[in-house]
N, C-alpha and C. Protein backbone atom coordinates (compact mmCIF):
# COMPACT_ATOMS: atom_id res chain seq x y z
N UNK A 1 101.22 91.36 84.91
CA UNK A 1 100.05 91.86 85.59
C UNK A 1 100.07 91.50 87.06
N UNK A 2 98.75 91.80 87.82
CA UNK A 2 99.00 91.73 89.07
C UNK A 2 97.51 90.88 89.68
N UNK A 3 97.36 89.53 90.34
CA UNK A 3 96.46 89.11 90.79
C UNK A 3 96.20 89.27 91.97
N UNK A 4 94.48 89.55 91.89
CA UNK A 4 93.40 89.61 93.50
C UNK A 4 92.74 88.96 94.02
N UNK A 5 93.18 88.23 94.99
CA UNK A 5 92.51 87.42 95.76
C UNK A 5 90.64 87.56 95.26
N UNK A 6 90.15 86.45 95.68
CA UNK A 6 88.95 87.07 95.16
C UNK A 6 87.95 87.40 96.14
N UNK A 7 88.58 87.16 97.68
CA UNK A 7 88.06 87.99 98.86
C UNK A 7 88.09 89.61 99.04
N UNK A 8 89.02 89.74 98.11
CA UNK A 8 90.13 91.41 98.35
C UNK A 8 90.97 91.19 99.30
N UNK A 9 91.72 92.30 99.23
CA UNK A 9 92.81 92.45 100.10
C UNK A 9 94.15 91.74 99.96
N UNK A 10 94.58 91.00 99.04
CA UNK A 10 95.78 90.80 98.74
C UNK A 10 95.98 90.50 97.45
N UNK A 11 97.18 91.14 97.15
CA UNK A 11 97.50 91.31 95.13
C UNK A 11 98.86 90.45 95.28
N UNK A 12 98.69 89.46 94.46
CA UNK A 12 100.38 89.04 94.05
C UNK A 12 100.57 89.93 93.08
N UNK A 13 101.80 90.59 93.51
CA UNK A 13 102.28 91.51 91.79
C UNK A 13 104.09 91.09 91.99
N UNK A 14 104.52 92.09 90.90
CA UNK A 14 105.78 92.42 90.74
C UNK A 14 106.08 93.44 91.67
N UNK A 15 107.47 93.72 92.08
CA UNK A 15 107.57 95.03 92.74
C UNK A 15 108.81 95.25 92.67
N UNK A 16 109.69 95.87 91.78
CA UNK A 16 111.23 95.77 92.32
C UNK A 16 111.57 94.50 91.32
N UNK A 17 111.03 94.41 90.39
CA UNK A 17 110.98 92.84 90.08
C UNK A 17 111.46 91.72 90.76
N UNK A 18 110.57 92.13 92.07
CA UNK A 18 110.43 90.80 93.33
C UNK A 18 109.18 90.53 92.95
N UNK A 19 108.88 88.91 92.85
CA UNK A 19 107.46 88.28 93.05
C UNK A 19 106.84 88.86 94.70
N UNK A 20 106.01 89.71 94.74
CA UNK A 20 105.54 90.34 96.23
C UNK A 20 103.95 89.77 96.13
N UNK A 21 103.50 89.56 97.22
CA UNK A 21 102.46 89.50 98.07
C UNK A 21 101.98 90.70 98.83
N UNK A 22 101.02 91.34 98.40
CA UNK A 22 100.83 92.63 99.62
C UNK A 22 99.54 92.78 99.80
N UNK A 23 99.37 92.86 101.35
CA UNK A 23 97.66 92.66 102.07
C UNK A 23 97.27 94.54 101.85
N UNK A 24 96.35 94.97 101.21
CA UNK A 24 96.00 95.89 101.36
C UNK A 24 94.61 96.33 102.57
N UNK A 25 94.49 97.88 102.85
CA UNK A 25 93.37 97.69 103.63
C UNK A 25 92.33 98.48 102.65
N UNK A 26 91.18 98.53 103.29
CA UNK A 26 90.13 98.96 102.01
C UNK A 26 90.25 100.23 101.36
N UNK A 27 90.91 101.03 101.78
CA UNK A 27 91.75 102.11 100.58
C UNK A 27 92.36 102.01 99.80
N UNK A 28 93.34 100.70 99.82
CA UNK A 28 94.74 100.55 99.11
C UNK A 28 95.61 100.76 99.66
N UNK A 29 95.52 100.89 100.80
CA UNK A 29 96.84 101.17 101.85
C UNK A 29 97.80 99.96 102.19
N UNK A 30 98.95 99.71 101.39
CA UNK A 30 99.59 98.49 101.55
C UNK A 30 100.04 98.20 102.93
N UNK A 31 99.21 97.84 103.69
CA UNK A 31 99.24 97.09 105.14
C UNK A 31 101.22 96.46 105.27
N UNK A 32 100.99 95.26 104.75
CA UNK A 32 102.17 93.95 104.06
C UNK A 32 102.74 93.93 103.52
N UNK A 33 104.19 93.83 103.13
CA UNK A 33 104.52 93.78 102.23
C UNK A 33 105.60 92.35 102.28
N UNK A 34 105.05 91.23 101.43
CA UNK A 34 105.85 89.96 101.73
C UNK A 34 106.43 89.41 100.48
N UNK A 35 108.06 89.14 100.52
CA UNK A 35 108.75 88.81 99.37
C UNK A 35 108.57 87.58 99.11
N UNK A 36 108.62 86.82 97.86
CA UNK A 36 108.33 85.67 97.89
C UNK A 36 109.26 84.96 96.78
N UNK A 37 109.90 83.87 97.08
CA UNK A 37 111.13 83.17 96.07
C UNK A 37 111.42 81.81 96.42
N UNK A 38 111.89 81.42 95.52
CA UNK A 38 112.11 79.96 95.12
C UNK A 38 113.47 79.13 96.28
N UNK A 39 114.68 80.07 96.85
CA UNK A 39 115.17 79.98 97.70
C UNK A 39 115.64 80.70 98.90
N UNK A 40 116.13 80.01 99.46
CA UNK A 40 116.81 81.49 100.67
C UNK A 40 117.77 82.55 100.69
N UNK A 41 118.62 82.14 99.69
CA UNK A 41 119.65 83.11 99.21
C UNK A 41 118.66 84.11 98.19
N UNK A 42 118.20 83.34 97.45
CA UNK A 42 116.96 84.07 96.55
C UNK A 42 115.66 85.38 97.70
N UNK A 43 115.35 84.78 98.43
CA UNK A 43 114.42 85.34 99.32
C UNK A 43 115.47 86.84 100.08
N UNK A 44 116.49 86.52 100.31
CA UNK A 44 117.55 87.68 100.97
C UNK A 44 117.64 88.73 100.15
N UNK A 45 118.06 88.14 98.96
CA UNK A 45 118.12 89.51 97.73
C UNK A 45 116.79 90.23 97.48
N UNK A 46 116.06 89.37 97.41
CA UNK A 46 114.40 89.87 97.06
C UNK A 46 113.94 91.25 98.20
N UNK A 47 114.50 90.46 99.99
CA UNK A 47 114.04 91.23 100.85
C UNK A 47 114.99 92.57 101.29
N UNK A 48 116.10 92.31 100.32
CA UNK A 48 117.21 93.82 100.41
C UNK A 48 116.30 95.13 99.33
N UNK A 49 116.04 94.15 98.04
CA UNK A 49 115.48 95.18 97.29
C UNK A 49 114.40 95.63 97.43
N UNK A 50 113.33 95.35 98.35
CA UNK A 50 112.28 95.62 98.79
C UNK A 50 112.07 96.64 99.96
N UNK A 51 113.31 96.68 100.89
CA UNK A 51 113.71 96.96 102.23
C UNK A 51 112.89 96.50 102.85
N UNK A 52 112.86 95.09 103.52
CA UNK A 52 112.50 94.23 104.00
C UNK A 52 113.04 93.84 105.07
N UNK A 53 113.25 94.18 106.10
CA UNK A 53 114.58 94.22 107.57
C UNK A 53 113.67 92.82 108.19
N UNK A 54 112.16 92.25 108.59
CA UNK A 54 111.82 91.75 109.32
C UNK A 54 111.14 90.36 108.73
N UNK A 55 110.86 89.61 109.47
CA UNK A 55 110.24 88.05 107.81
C UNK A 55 108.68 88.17 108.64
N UNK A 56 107.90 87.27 107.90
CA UNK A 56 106.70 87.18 107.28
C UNK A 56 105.91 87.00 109.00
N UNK A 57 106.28 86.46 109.52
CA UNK A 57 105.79 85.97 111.17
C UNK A 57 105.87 87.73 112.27
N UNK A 58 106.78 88.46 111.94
CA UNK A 58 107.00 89.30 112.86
C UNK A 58 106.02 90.64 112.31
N UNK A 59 105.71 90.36 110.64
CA UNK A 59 105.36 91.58 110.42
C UNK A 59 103.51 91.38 110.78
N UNK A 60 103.05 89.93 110.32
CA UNK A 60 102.04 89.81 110.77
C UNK A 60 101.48 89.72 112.50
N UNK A 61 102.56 89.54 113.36
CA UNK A 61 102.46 89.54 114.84
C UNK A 61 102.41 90.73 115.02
N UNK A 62 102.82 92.00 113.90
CA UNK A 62 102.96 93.38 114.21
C UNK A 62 103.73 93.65 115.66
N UNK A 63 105.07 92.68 115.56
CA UNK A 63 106.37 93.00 116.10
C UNK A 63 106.80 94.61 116.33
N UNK A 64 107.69 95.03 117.31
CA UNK A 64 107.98 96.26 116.79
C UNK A 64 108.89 96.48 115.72
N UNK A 65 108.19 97.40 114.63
CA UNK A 65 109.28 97.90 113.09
C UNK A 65 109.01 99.21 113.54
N UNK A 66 110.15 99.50 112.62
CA UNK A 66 110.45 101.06 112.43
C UNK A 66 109.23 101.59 111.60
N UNK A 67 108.16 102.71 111.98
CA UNK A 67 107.76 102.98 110.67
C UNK A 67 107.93 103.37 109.59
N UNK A 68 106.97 102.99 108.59
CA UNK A 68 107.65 103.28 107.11
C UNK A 68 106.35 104.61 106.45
N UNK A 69 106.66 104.70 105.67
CA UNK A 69 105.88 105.92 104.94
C UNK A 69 104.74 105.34 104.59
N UNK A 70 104.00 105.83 104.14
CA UNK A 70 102.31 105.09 103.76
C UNK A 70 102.88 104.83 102.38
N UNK A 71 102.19 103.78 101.88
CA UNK A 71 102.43 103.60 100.09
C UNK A 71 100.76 103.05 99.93
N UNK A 72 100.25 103.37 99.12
CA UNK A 72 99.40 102.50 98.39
C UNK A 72 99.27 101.87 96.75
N UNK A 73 98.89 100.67 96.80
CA UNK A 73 98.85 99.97 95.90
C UNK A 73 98.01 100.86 94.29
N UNK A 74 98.36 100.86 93.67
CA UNK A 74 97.24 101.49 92.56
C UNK A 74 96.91 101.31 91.33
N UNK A 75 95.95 101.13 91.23
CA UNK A 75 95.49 99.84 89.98
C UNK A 75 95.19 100.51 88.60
N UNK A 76 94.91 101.70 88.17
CA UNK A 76 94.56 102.27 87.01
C UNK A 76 95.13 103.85 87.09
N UNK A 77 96.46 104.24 87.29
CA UNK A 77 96.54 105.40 87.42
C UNK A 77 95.85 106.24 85.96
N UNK A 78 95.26 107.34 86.10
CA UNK A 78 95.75 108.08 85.25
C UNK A 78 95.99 109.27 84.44
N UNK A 79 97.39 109.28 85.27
CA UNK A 79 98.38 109.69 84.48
C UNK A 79 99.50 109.85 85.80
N UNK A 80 100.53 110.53 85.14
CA UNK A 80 102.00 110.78 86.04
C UNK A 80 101.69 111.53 87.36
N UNK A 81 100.79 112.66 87.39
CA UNK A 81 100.61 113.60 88.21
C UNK A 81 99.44 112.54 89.22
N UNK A 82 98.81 111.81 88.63
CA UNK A 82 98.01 111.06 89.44
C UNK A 82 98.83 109.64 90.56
N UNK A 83 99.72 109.34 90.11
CA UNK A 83 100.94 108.17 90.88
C UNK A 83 101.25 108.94 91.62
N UNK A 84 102.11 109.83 91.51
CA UNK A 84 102.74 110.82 92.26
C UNK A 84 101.83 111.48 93.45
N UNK A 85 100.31 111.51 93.65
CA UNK A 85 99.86 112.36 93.93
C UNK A 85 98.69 111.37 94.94
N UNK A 86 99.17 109.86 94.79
CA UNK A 86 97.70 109.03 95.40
C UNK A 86 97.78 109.52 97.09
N UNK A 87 96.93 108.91 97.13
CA UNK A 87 96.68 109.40 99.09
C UNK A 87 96.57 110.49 99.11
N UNK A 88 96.90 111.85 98.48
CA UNK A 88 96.50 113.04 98.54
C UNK A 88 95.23 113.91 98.39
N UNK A 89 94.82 114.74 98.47
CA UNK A 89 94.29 116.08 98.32
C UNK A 89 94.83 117.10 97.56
N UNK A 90 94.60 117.42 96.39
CA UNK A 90 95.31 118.36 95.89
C UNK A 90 94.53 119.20 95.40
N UNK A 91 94.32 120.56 95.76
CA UNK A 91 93.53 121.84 95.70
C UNK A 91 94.34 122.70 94.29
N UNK A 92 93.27 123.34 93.20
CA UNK A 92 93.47 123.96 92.35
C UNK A 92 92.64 125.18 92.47
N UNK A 93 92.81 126.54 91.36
CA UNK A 93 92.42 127.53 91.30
C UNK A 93 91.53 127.73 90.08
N UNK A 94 91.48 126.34 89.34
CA UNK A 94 90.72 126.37 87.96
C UNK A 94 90.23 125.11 87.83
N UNK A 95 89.35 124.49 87.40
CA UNK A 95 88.85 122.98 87.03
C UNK A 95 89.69 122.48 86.41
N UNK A 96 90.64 121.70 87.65
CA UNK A 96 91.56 120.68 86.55
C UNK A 96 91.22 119.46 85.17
N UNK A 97 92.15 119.22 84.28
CA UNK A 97 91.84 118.08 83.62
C UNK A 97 92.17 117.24 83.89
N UNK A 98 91.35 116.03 84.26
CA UNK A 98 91.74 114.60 84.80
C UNK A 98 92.79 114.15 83.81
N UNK A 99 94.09 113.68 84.16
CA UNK A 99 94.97 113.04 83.10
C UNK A 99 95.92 114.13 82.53
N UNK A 100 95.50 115.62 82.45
CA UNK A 100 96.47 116.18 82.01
C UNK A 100 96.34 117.56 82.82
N UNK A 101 96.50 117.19 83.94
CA UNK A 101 96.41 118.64 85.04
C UNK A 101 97.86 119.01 85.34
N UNK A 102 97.53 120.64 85.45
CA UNK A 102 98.77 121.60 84.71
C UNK A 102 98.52 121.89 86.75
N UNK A 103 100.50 121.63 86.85
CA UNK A 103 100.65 121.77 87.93
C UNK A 103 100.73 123.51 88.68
N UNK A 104 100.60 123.94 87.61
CA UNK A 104 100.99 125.93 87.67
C UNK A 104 99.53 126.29 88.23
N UNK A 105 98.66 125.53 88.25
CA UNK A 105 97.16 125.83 88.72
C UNK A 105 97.04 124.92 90.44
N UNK A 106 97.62 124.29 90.79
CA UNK A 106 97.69 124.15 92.09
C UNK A 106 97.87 125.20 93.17
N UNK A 107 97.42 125.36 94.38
CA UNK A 107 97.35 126.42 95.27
C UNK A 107 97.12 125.46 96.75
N UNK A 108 98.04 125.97 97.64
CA UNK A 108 98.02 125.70 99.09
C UNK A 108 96.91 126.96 99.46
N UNK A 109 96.46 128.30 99.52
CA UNK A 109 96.09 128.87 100.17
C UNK A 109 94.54 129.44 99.61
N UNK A 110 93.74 130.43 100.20
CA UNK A 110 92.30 130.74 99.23
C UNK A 110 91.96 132.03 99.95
N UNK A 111 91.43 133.04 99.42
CA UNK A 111 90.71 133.68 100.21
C UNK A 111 89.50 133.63 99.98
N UNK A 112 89.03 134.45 100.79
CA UNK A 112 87.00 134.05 100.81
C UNK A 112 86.83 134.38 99.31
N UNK A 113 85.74 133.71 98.56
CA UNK A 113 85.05 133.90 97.60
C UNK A 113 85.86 133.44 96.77
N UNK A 114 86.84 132.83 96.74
CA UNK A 114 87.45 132.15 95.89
C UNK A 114 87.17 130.53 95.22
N UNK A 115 86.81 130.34 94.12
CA UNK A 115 86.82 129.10 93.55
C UNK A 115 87.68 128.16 94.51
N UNK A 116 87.27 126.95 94.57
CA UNK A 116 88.51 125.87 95.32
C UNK A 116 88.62 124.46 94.65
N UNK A 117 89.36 123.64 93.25
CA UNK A 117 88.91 122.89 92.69
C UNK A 117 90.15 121.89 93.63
N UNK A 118 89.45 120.99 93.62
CA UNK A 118 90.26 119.72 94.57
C UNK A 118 89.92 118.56 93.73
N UNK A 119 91.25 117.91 93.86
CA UNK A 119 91.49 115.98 93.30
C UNK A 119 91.72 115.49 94.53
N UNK A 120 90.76 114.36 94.69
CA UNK A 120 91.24 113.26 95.72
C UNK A 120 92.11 111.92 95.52
């Protein structure tokens, strides 16, 4: 499982099966992402499988990094189409079913008078 501070904002979990630390912001937007291990040879492998290029001082000084893609943390998906799909907007042409929404009913476009069913 995965523990929460009881301020919010940071989960020890698994990740990569690295012991990780990650500061979220009040969306779930994983801000941090900090490897954590028992040694230094240990801590290297942890921060390859993580892609981890910078250590714990530079990322919180918000040093210059390369940016990375947004990820957020997510605590109860559910279902497959819902992981796949967090941080999004996804617009349908019929009232989807939460948990088992049929991707053949998704639509990028609408014309007037058209139904517009959206997942956030």
């Amino acid at each position: 499982g995965s523990y929460e501070s009881t301020k919010g904002g940071f989960i020890l979990t698994s990740k990569k099966d690295v012991l990780t630390l990650l500061e979220l912001d009040k969306n779930n937007l994983i801000n941090y992402t900090v490897a954590l291990a028992t040694s230094k040879k240990e801590l290297q492998e942890a921060k390859k499988k993580l892609g981890i290029k910078s250590n714990v001082f530079s990322q919180l000084n918000n040093t210059k990094q390369k940016s990375k893609p947004k990820e957020y943390f997510l605590r109860h998906p559910t279902s497959e189409f819902h992981k796949n799909n967090v941080g999004k907007i996804v617009f349908f042409s019929e009232e989807p079913v939460i948990g088992k929404e049929d991707k053949g009913l998704i639509k990028n476009s609408f014309k007037v008078g058209e139904e517009i069913w959206a997942i956030a």
